[in-house]
Protein backbone atom coordinates (compact mmCIF):
# COMPACT_ATOMS: atom_id res chain seq x y z
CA UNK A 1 -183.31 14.84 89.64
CA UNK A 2 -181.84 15.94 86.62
CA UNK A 3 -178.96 18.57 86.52
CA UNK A 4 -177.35 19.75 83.49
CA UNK A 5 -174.25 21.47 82.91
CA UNK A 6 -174.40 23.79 79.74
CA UNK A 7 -171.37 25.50 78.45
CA UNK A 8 -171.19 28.36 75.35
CA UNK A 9 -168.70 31.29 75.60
CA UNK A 10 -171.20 33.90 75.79
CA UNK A 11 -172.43 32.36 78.97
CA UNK A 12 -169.85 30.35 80.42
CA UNK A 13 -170.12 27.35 82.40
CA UNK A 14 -173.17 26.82 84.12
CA UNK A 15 -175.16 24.49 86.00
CA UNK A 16 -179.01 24.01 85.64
CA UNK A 17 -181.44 21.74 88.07
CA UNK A 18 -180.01 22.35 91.10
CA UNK A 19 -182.13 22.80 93.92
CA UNK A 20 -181.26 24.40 97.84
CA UNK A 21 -180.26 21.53 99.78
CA UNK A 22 -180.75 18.86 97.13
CA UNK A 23 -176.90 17.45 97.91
CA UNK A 24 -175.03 18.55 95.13
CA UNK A 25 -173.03 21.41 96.43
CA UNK A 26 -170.68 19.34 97.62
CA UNK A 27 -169.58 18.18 94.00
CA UNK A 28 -169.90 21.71 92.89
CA UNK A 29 -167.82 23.51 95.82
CA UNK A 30 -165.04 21.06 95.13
CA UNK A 31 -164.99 21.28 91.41
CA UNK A 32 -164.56 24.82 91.89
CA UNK A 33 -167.98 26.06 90.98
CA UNK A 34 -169.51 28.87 92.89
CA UNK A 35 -173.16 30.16 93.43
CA UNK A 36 -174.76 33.42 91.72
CA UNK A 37 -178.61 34.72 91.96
CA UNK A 38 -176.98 36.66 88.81
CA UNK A 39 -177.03 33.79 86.41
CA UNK A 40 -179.62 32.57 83.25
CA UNK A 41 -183.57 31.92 84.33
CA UNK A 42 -182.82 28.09 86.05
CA UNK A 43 -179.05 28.83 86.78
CA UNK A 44 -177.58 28.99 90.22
CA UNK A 45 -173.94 27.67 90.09
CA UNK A 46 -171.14 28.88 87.55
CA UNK A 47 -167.57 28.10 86.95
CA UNK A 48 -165.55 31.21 87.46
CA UNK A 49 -163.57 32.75 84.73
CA UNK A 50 -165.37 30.13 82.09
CA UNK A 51 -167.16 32.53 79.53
CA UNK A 52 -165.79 34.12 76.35
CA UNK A 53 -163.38 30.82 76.21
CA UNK A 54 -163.88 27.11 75.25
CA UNK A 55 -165.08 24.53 77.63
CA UNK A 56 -163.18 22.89 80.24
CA UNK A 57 -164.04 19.53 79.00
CA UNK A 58 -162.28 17.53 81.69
CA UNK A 59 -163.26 19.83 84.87
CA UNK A 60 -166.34 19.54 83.43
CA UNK A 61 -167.02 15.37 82.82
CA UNK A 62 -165.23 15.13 86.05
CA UNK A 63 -167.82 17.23 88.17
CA UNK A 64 -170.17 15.31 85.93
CA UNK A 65 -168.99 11.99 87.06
CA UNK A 66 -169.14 12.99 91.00
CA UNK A 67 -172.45 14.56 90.41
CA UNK A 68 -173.37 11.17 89.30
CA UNK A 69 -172.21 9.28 92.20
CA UNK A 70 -174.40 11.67 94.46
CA UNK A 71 -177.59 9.97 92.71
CA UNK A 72 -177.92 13.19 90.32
CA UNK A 73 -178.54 12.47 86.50
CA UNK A 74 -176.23 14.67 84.76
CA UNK A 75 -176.18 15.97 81.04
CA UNK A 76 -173.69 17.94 79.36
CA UNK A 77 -174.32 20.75 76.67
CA UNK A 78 -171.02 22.23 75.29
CA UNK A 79 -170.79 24.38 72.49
CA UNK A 80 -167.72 26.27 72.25
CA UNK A 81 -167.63 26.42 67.97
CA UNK A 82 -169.73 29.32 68.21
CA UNK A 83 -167.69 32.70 69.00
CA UNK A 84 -169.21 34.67 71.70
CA UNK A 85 -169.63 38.20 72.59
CA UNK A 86 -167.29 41.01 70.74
CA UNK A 87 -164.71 41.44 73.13
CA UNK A 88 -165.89 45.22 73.15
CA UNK A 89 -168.81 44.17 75.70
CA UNK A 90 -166.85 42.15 77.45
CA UNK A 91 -164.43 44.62 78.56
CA UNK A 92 -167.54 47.31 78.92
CA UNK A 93 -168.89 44.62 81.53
CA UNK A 94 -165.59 43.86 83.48
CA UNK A 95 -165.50 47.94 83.34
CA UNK A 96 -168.92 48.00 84.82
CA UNK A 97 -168.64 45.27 87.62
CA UNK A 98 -165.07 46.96 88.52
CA UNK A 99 -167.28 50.21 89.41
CA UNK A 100 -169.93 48.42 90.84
CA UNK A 101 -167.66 46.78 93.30
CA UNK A 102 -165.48 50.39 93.93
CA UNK A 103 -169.03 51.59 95.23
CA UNK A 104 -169.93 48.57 97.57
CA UNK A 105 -166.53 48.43 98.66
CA UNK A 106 -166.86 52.07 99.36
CA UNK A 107 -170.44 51.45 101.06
CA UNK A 108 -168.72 48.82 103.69
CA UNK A 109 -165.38 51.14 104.28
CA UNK A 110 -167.63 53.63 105.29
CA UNK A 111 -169.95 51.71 107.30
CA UNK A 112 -166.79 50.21 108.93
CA UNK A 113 -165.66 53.70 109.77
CA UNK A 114 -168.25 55.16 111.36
CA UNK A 115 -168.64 51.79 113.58
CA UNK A 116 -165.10 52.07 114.52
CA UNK A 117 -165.75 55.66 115.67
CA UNK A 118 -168.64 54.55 117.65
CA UNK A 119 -166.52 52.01 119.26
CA UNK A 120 -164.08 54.60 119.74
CA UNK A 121 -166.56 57.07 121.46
CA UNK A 122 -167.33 54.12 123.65
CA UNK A 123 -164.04 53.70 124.86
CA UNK A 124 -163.13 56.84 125.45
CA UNK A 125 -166.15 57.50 127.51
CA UNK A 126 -165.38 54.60 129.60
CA UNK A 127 -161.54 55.62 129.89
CA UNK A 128 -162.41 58.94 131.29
CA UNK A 129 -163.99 57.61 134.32
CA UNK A 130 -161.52 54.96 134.90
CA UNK A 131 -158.96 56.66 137.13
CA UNK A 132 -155.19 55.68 136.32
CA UNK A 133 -153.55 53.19 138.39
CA UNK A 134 -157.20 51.97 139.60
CA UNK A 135 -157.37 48.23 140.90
CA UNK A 136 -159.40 45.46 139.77
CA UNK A 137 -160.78 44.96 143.58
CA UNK A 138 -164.32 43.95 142.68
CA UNK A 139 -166.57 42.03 140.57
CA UNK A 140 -168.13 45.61 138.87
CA UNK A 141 -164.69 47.11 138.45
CA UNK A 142 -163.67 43.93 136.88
CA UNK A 143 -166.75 43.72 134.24
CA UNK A 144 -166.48 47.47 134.08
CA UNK A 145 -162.53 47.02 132.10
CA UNK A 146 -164.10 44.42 130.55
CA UNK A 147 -166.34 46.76 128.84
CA UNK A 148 -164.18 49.20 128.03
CA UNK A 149 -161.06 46.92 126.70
CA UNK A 150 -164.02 45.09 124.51
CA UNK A 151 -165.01 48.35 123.11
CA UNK A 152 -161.34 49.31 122.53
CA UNK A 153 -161.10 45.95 120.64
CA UNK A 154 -164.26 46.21 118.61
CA UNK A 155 -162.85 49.63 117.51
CA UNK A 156 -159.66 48.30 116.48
CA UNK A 157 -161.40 45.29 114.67
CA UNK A 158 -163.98 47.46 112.50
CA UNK A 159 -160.85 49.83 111.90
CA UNK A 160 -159.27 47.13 110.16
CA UNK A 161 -162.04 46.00 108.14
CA UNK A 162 -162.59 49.67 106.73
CA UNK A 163 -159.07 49.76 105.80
CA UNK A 164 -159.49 46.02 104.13
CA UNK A 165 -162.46 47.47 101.96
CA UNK A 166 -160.93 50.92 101.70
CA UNK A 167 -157.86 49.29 100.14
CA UNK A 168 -160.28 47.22 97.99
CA UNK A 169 -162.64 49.82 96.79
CA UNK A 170 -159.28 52.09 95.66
CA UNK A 171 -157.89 49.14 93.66
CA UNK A 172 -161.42 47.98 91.83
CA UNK A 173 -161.69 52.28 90.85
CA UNK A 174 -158.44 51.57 89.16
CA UNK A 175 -159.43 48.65 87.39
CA UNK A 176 -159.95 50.27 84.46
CA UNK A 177 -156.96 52.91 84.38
CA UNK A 178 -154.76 50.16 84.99
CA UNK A 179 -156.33 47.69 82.19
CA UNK A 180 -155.72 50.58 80.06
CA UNK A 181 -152.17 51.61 80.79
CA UNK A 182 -150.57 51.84 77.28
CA UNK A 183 -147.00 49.94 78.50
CA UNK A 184 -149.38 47.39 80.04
CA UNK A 185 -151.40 47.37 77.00
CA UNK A 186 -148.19 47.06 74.68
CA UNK A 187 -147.08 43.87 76.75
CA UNK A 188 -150.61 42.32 76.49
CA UNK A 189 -150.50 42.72 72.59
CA UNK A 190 -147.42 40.86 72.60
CA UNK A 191 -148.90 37.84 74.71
CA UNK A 192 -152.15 37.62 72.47
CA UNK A 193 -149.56 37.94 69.17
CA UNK A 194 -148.11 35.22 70.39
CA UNK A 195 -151.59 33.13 70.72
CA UNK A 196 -152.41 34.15 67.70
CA UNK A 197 -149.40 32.66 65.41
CA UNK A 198 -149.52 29.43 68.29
CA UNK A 199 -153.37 28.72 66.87
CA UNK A 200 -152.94 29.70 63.26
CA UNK A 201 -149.97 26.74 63.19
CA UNK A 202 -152.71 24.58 65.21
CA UNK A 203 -154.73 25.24 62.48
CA UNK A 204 -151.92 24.27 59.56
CA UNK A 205 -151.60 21.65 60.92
CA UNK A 206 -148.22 19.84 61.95
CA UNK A 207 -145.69 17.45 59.48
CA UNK A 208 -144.91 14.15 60.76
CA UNK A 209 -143.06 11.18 58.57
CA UNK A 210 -145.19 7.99 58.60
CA UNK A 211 -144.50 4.53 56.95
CA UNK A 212 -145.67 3.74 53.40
CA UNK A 213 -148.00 0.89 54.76
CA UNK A 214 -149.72 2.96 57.86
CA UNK A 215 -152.91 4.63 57.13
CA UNK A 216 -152.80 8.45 57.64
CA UNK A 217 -155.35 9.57 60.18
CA UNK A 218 -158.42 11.88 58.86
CA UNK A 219 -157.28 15.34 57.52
CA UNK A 220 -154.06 14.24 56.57
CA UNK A 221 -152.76 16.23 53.73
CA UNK A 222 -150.04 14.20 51.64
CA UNK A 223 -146.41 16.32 51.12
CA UNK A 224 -144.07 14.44 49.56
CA UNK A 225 -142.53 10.41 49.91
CA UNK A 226 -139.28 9.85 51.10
CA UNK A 227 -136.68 7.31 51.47
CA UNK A 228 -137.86 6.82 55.35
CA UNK A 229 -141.35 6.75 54.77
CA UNK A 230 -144.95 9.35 53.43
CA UNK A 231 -144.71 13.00 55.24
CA UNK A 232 -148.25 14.20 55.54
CA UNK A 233 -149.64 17.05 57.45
CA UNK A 234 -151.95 16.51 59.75
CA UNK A 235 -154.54 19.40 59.74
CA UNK A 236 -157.58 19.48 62.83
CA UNK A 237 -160.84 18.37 61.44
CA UNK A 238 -164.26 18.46 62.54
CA UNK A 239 -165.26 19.93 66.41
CA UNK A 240 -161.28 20.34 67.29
CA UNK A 241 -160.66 22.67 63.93
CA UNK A 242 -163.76 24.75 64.59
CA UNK A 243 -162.95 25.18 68.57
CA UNK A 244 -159.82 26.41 66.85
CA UNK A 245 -161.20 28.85 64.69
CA UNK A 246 -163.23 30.72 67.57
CA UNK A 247 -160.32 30.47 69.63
CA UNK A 248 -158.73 32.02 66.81
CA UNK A 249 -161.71 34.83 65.63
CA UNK A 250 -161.35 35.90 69.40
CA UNK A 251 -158.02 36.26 69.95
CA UNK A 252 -157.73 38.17 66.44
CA UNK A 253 -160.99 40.55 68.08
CA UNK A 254 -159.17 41.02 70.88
CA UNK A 255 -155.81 42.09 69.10
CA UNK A 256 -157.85 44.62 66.75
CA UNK A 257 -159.45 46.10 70.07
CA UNK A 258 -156.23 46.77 71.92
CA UNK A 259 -154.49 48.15 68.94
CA UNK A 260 -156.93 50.65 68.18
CA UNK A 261 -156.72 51.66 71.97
CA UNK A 262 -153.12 52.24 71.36
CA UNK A 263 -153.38 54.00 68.20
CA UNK A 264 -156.17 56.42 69.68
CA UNK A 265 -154.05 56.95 72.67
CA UNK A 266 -151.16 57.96 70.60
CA UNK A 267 -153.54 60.12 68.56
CA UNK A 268 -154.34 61.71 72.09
CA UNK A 269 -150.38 62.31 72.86
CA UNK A 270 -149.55 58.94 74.32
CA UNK A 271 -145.90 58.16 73.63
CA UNK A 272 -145.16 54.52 72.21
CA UNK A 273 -141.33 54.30 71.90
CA UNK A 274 -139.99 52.04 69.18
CA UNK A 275 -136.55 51.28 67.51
CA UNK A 276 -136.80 54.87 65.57
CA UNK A 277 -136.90 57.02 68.46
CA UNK A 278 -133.08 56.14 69.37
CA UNK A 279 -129.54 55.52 68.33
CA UNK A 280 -126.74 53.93 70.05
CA UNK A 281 -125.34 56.65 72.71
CA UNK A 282 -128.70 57.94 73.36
CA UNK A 283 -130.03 57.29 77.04
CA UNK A 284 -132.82 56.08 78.14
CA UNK A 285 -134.43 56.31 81.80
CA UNK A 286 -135.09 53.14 83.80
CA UNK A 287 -136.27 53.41 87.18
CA UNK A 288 -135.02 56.45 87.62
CA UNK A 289 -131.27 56.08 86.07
CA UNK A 290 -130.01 57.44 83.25
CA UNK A 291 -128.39 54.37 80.81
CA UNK A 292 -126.46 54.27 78.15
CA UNK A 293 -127.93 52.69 74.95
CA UNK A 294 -125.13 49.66 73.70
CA UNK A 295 -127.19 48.62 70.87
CA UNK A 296 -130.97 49.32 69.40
CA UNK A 297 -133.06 46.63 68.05
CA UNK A 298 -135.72 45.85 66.65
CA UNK A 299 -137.81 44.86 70.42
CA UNK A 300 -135.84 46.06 72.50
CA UNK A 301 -132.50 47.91 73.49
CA UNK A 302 -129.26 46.42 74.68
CA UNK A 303 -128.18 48.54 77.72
CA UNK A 304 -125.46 47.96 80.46
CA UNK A 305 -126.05 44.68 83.11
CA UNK A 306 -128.65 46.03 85.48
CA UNK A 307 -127.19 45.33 88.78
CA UNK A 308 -124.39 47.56 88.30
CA UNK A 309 -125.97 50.94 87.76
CA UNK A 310 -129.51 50.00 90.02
CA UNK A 311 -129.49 53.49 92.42
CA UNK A 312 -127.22 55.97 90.24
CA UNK A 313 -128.22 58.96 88.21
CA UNK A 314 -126.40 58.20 85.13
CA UNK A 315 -124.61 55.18 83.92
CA UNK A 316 -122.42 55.00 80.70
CA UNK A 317 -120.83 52.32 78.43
CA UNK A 318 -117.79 53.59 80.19
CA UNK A 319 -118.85 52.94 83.52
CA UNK A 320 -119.39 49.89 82.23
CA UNK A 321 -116.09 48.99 80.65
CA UNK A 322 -114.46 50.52 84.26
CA UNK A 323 -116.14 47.97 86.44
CA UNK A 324 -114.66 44.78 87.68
CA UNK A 325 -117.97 43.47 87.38
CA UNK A 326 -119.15 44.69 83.90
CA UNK A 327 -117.05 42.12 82.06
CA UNK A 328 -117.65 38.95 81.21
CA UNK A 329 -114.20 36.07 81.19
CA UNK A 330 -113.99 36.82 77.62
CA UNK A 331 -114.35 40.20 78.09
CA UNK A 332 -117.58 41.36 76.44
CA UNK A 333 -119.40 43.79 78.32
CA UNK A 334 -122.89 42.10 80.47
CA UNK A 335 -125.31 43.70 79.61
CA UNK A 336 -129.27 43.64 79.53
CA UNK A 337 -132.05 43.88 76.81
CA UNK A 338 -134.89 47.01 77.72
CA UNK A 339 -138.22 46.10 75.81
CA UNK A 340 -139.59 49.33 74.60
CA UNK A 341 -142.64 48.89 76.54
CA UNK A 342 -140.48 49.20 80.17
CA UNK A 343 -138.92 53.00 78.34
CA UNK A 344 -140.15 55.81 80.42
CA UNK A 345 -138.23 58.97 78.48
CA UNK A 346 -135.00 59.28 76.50
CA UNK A 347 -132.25 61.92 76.31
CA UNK A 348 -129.27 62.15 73.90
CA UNK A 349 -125.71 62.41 75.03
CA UNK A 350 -125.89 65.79 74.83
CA UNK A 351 -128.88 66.05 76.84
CA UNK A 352 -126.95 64.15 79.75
CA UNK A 353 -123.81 66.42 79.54
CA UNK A 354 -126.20 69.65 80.54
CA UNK A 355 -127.82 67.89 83.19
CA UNK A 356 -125.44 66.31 84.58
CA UNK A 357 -122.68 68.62 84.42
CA UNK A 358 -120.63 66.78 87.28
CA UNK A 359 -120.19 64.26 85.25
CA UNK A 360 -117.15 63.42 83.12
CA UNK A 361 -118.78 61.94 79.89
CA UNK A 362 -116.91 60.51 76.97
């Protein structure tokens, strides 16, 4: 039999030529694939979190290679050049499956809850014609307690499970809420920046020294000679560069998708704190506390060391500066750098001084 795994980002990685009870499911459980009737005409095992990213070539010739020792001829189709989907429909799909599962969830908390009442009914019942104190003299009162402790246990069981799914079908109906938090959104930007400058140096290509009489590999680009030897950069060619460059053309989709979701929130009245909205003495609220600002920079502010105002309403440079523990052995202050995403509200000095008139501020 012939089996072959195809991968492409649109699709993922999937298997084709698999057959119920043909053997290789063993190779495929333990290479982490798992079955779907939701897959491509011919598909029925996929590797989890696989599409709209490039092949994992290794996971993939190694499941290969034990599919191989089952008896199976295997071929492998990888394309991961080609960029997928927009990352527009990939997020209105996760969206989608998110409220798909909130509703079956939903459908087995409820089904769980009205068995546990049953149960309960059934219990009860029994309980009210078991007299207190009674003794398990016979055979029927015996199977009798039986009965009703069963039912009592049933009723705890299924109340459990619809808790389980309740739980479940509350946190898949926040899915998308929570995707779309605007601090959680700001600190995602900030991870896919990062990718983003990490490929595009990929893609320059690195500078390494090599002797005059070595032969530079393919791509190299010649810089300069030097008295230790030829520096040449050494740019990605062929498949590598072009897995690369979709790497790159989806991180760079994903970026533009997120920012506009920013910018639209912040047409809507979001609030996305930066560097301009504060000066040094303004305070700014952390988990519920009050904190002086040290120092504002350019990602972040520079507030007082964190375990030393954690539970109070307001804490000042001064505070600070009173503390045993503020101070470092050369006596700078400790303190703590707040990324503007983690700001909740800010208030000036003057702001703190009405509210907090009990307090004796510099």
């Amino acid at each position: 039999m012939s089996i072959t795994i195809r991968h492409n980002r649109t699709e993922g990685t999937l298997v084709f030529g698999t057959a119920k009870g043909d053997g290789a499911a063993p190779a495929l459980k333990s290479a982490g694939f798992r079955p779907s009737r939701n897959l491509p005409e011919g598909a029925f095992w996929y590797l989890p979190h696989s599409r709209d990213k490039a092949a994992q070539r290794r996971r993939i010739t190694e499941t290969a290679d034990a599919l191989r020792t089952h008896g199976f001829d295997v071929e492998i189709d990888i394309d991961d050049t080609t960029p997928g989907r927009s990352f527009a429909e990939a997020e209105e799909e996760r969206y989608e499956q998110a409220a798909q599962r909130a509703d079956r969830y939903g459908t087995y908390a409820s089904n769980a809850a009205g068995r546990t009442q049953a149960h309960e009914q059934a219990y009860r019942a029994m309980a009210e014609q078991w007299p207190p104190g009674q003794p398990l003299i016979s055979d029927a009162a015996r199977r009798s307690h039986a009965r009703m402790m069963a039912a009592d246990e049933r009723a705890q069981s299924e109340g459990r499970k619809a808790s389980h799914w309740s739980s479940r079908a509350d946190t898949a109906a926040r899915y998308q809420s929570a995707r779309q938090d605007i601090p959680t959104t700001l600190r995602r930007i900030k991870k896919l920046e990062a990718q983003q400058r990490q490929l595009e140096r990929e893609l320059e290509g690195r500078v390494e020294l090599l002797s005059k009489n070595a032969a530079p590999p393919e791509g190299a680009v010649r810089l300069e000679d030097t008295p230790w030897g030829t520096a040449y950069r050494l740019v990605p060619v062929g498949d590598h560069r072009a897995r690369l460059e979709a790497d790159l053309f989806q991180v760079t989709r994903t970026l533009a998708y997120w920012r506009d979701h920013v910018a639209h929130a912040e047409q809507e009245g979001a609030k996305v704190w930066s560097a301009k909205d504060f000066v040094k003495g303004d305070f700014v609220r952390i988990h519920g506390t009050w904190v002086e600002v040290l120092r504002v920079n350019p990602k972040s502010l520079t507030v007082p060391w964190a375990h030393l105002w954690v539970g109070q309403r307001v804490y000042t440079r001064a505070d600070a500066e009173a503390s045993q523990r503020g101070r470092r052995p050369d006596g700078r202050l400790y303190t703590d750098l707040l990324p503007y995403d983690k700001v909740t509200a800010r208030a000036s000095a003057e702001d703190i001084r009405r509210r907090f008139p009990d307090r004796d501020m510099p």
